[in-house]
C-alpha atoms as a PDB file:
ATOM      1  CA  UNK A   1     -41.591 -30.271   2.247  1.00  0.00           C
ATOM      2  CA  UNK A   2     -38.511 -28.092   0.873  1.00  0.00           C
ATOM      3  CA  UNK A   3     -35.955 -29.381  -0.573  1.00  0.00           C
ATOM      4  CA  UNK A   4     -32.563 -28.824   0.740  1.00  0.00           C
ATOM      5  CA  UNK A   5     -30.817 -25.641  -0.009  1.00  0.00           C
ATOM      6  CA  UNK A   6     -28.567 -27.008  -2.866  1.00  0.00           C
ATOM      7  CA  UNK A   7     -30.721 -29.373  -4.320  1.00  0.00           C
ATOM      8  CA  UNK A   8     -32.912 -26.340  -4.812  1.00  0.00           C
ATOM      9  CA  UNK A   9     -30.276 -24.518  -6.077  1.00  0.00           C
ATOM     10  CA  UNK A  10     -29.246 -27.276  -8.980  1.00  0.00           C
ATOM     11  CA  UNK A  11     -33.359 -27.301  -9.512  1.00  0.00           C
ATOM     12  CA  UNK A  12     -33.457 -23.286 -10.193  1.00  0.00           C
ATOM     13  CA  UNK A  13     -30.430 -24.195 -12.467  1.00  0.00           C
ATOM     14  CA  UNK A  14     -31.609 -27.026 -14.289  1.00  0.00           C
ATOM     15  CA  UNK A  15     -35.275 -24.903 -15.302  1.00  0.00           C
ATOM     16  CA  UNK A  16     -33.105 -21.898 -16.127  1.00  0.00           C
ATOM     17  CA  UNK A  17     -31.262 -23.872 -18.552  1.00  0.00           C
ATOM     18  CA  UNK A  18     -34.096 -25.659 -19.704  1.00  0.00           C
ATOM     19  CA  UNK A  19     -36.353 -22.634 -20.289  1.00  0.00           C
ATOM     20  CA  UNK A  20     -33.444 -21.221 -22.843  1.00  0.00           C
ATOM     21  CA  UNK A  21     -33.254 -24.607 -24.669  1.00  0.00           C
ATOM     22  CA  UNK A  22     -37.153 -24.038 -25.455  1.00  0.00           C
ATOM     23  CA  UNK A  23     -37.785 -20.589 -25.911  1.00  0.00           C
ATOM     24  CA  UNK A  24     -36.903 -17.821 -27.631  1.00  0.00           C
ATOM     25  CA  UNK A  25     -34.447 -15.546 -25.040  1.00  0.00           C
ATOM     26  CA  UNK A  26     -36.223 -12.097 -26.402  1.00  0.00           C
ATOM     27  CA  UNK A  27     -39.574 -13.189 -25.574  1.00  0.00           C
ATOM     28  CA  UNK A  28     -38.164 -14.095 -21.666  1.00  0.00           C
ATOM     29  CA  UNK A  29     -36.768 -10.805 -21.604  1.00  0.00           C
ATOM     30  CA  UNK A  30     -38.242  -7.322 -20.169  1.00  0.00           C
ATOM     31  CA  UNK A  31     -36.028  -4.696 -22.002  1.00  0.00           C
ATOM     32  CA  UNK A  32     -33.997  -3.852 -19.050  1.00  0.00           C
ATOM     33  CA  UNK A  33     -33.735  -7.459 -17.420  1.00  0.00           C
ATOM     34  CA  UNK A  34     -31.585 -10.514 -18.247  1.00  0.00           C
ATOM     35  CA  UNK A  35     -31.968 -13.484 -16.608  1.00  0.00           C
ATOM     36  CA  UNK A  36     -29.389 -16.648 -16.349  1.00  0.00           C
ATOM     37  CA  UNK A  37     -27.491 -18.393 -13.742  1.00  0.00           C
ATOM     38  CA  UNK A  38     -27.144 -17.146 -10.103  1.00  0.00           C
ATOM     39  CA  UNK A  39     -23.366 -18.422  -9.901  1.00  0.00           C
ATOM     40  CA  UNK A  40     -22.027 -15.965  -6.848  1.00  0.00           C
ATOM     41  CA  UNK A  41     -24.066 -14.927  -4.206  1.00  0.00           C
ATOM     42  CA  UNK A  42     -24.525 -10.900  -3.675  1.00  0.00           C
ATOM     43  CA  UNK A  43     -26.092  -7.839  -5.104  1.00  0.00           C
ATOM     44  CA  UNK A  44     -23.392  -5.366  -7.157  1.00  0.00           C
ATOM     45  CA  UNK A  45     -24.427  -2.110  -9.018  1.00  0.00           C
ATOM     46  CA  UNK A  46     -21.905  -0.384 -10.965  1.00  0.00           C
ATOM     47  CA  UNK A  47     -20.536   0.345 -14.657  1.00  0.00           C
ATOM     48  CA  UNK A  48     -20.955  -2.427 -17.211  1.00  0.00           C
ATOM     49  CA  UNK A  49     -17.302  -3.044 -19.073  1.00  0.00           C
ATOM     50  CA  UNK A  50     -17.574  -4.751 -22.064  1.00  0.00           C
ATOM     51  CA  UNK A  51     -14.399  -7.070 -22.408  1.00  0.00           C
ATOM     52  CA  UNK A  52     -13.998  -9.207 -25.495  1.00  0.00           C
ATOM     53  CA  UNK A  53     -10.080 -10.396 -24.925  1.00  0.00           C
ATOM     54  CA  UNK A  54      -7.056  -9.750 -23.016  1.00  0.00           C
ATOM     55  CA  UNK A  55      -6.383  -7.053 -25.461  1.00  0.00           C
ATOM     56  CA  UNK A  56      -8.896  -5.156 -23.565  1.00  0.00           C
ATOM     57  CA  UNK A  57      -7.732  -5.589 -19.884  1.00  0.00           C
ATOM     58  CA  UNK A  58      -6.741  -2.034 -19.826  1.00  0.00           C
ATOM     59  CA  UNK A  59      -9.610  -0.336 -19.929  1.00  0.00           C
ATOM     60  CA  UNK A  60     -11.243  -2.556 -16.299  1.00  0.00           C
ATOM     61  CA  UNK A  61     -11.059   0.115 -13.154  1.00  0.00           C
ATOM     62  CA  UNK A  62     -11.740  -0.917  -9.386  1.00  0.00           C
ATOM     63  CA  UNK A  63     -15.187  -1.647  -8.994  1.00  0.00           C
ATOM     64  CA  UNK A  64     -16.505  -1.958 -12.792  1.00  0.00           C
ATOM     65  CA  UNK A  65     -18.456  -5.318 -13.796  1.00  0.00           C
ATOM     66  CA  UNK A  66     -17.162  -7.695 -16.208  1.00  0.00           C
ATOM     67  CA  UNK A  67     -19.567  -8.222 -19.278  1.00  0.00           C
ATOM     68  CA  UNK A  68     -18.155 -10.844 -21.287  1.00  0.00           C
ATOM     69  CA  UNK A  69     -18.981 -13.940 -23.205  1.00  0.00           C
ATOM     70  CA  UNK A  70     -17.132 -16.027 -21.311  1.00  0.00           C
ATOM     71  CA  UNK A  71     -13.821 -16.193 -18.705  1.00  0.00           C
ATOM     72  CA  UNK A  72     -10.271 -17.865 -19.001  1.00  0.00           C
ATOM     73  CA  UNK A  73      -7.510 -18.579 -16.749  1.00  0.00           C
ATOM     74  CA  UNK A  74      -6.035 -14.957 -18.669  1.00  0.00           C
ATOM     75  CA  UNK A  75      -9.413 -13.265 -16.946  1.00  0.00           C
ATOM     76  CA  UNK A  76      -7.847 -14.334 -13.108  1.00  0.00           C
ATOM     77  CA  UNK A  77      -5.576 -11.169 -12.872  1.00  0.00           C
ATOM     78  CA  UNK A  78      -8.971  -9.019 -13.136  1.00  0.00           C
ATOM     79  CA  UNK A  79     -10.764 -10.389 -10.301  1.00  0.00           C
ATOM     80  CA  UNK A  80      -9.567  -8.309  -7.267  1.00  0.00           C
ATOM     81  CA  UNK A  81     -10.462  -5.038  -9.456  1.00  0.00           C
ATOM     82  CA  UNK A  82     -14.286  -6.390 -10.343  1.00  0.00           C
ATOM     83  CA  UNK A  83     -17.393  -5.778  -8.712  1.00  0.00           C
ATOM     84  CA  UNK A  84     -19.097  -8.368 -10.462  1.00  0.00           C
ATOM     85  CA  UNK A  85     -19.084 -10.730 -13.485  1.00  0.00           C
ATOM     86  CA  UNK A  86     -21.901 -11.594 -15.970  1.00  0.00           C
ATOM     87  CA  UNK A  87     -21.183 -13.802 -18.863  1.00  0.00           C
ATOM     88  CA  UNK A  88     -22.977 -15.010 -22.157  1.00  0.00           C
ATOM     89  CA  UNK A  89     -22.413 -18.461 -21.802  1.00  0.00           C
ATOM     90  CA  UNK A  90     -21.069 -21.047 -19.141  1.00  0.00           C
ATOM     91  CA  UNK A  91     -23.071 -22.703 -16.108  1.00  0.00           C
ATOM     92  CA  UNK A  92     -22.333 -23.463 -12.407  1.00  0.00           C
ATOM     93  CA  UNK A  93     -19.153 -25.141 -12.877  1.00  0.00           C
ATOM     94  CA  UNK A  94     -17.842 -22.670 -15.611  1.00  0.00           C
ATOM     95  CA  UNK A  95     -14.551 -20.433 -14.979  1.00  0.00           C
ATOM     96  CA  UNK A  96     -16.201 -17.744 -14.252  1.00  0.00           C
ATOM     97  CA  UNK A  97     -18.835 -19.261 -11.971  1.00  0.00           C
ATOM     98  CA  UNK A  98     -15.999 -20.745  -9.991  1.00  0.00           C
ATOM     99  CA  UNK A  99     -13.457 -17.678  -9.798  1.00  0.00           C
ATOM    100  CA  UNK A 100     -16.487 -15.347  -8.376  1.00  0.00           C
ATOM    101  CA  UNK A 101     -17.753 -17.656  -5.768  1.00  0.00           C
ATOM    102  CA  UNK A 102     -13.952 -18.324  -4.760  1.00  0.00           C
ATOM    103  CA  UNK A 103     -13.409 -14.459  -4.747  1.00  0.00           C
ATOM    104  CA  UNK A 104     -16.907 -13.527  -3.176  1.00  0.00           C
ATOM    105  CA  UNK A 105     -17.834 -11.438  -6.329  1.00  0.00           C
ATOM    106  CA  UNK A 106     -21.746 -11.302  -7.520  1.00  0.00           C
ATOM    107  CA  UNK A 107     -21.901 -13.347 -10.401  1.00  0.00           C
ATOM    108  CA  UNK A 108     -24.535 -14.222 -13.612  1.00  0.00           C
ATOM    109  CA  UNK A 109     -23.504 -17.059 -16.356  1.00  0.00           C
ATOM    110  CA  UNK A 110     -25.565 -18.232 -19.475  1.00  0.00           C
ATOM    111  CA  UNK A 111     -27.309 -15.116 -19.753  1.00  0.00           C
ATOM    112  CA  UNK A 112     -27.096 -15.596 -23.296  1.00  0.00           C
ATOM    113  CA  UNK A 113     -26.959 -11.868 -24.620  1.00  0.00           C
ATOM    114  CA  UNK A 114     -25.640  -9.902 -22.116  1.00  0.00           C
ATOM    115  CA  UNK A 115     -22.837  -8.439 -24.257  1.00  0.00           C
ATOM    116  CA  UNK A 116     -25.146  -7.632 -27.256  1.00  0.00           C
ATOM    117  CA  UNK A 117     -27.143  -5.758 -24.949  1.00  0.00           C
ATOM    118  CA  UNK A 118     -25.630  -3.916 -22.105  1.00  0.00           C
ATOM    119  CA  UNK A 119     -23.843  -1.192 -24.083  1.00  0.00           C
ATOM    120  CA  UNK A 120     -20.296  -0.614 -22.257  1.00  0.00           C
ATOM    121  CA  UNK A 121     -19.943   1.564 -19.512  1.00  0.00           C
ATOM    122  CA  UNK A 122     -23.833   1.341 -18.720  1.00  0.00           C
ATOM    123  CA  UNK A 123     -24.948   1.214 -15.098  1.00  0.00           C
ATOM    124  CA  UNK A 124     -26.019  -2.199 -14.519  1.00  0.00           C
ATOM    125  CA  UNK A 125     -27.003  -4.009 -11.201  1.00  0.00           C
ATOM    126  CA  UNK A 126     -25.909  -7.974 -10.624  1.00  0.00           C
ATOM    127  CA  UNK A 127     -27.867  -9.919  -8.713  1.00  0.00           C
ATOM    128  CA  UNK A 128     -26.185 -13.336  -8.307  1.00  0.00           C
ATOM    129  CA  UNK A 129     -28.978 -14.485  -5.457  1.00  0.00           C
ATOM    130  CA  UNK A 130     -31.403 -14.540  -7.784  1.00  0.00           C
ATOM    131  CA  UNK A 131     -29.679 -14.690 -11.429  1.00  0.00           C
ATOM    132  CA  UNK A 132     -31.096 -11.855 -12.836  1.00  0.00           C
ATOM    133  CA  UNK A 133     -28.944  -8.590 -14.554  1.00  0.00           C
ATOM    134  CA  UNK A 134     -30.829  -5.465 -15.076  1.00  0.00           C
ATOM    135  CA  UNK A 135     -29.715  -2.061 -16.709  1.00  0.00           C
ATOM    136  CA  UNK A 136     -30.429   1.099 -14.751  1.00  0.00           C
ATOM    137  CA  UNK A 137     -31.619   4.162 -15.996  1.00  0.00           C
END
């Protein structure tokens, strides 16, 4: 028998999160694919902006995907220009896991390593049904 849609959801969550605890992220990883948290439903390709702080706002353009570690309050005034967000850290309840379900953006937390390795402006598609971040050629 399945299990109801968001118990199954919390379940996906819970061996995501339990799979980085006990094993090394690299070894989990094809070259091109990251894998975390599927925090916003959708499917978003476009350029990968690397943001570090608010010092960096600046350089985010309609339709480019947030790459950060992870999202403040300050990060709110980006969200009608994004096409998606993928953070390092954070889970289901984080910021950014929050602000992109609320705004209907595509959205991957806890990746773990997504800013040390999708290079800035690389084409990147966000798959927040299914948690997983991969780099285009």
């Amino acid at each position: 028998q399945a299990l109801p849609a968001p118990v199954a959801r919390v379940m996906r969550a819970l061996q995501v999160s339990l799979d980085h605890l006990s094993a090394d992220s690299q070894a989990q990883h094809a070259d091109t694919v990251l894998y975390g948290l599927a925090a916003s439903k959708g499917v978003y390709e476009g350029p990968a902006r690397c943001v570090s702080s608010s010092a960096e706002f600046d350089r985010i353009v309609k339709g480019d995907v947030l790459v950060t570690e992870s999202t403040s309050e300050a990060f709110n005034i980006l969200l009608p220009l994004l096409g998606a967000i993928v953070t390092d850290n954070g889970g289901l309840l984080s910021h950014a896991a929050i602000v992109a379900r609320e705004y209907g953006i595509p959205g991957v937390v806890g990746t773990r390593e997504a800013t040390e390795r999708i290079r800035d402006g690389a084409r990147i598609r966000v798959d927040g049904d299914d948690g997983t971040v991969t780099v285009l050629p």
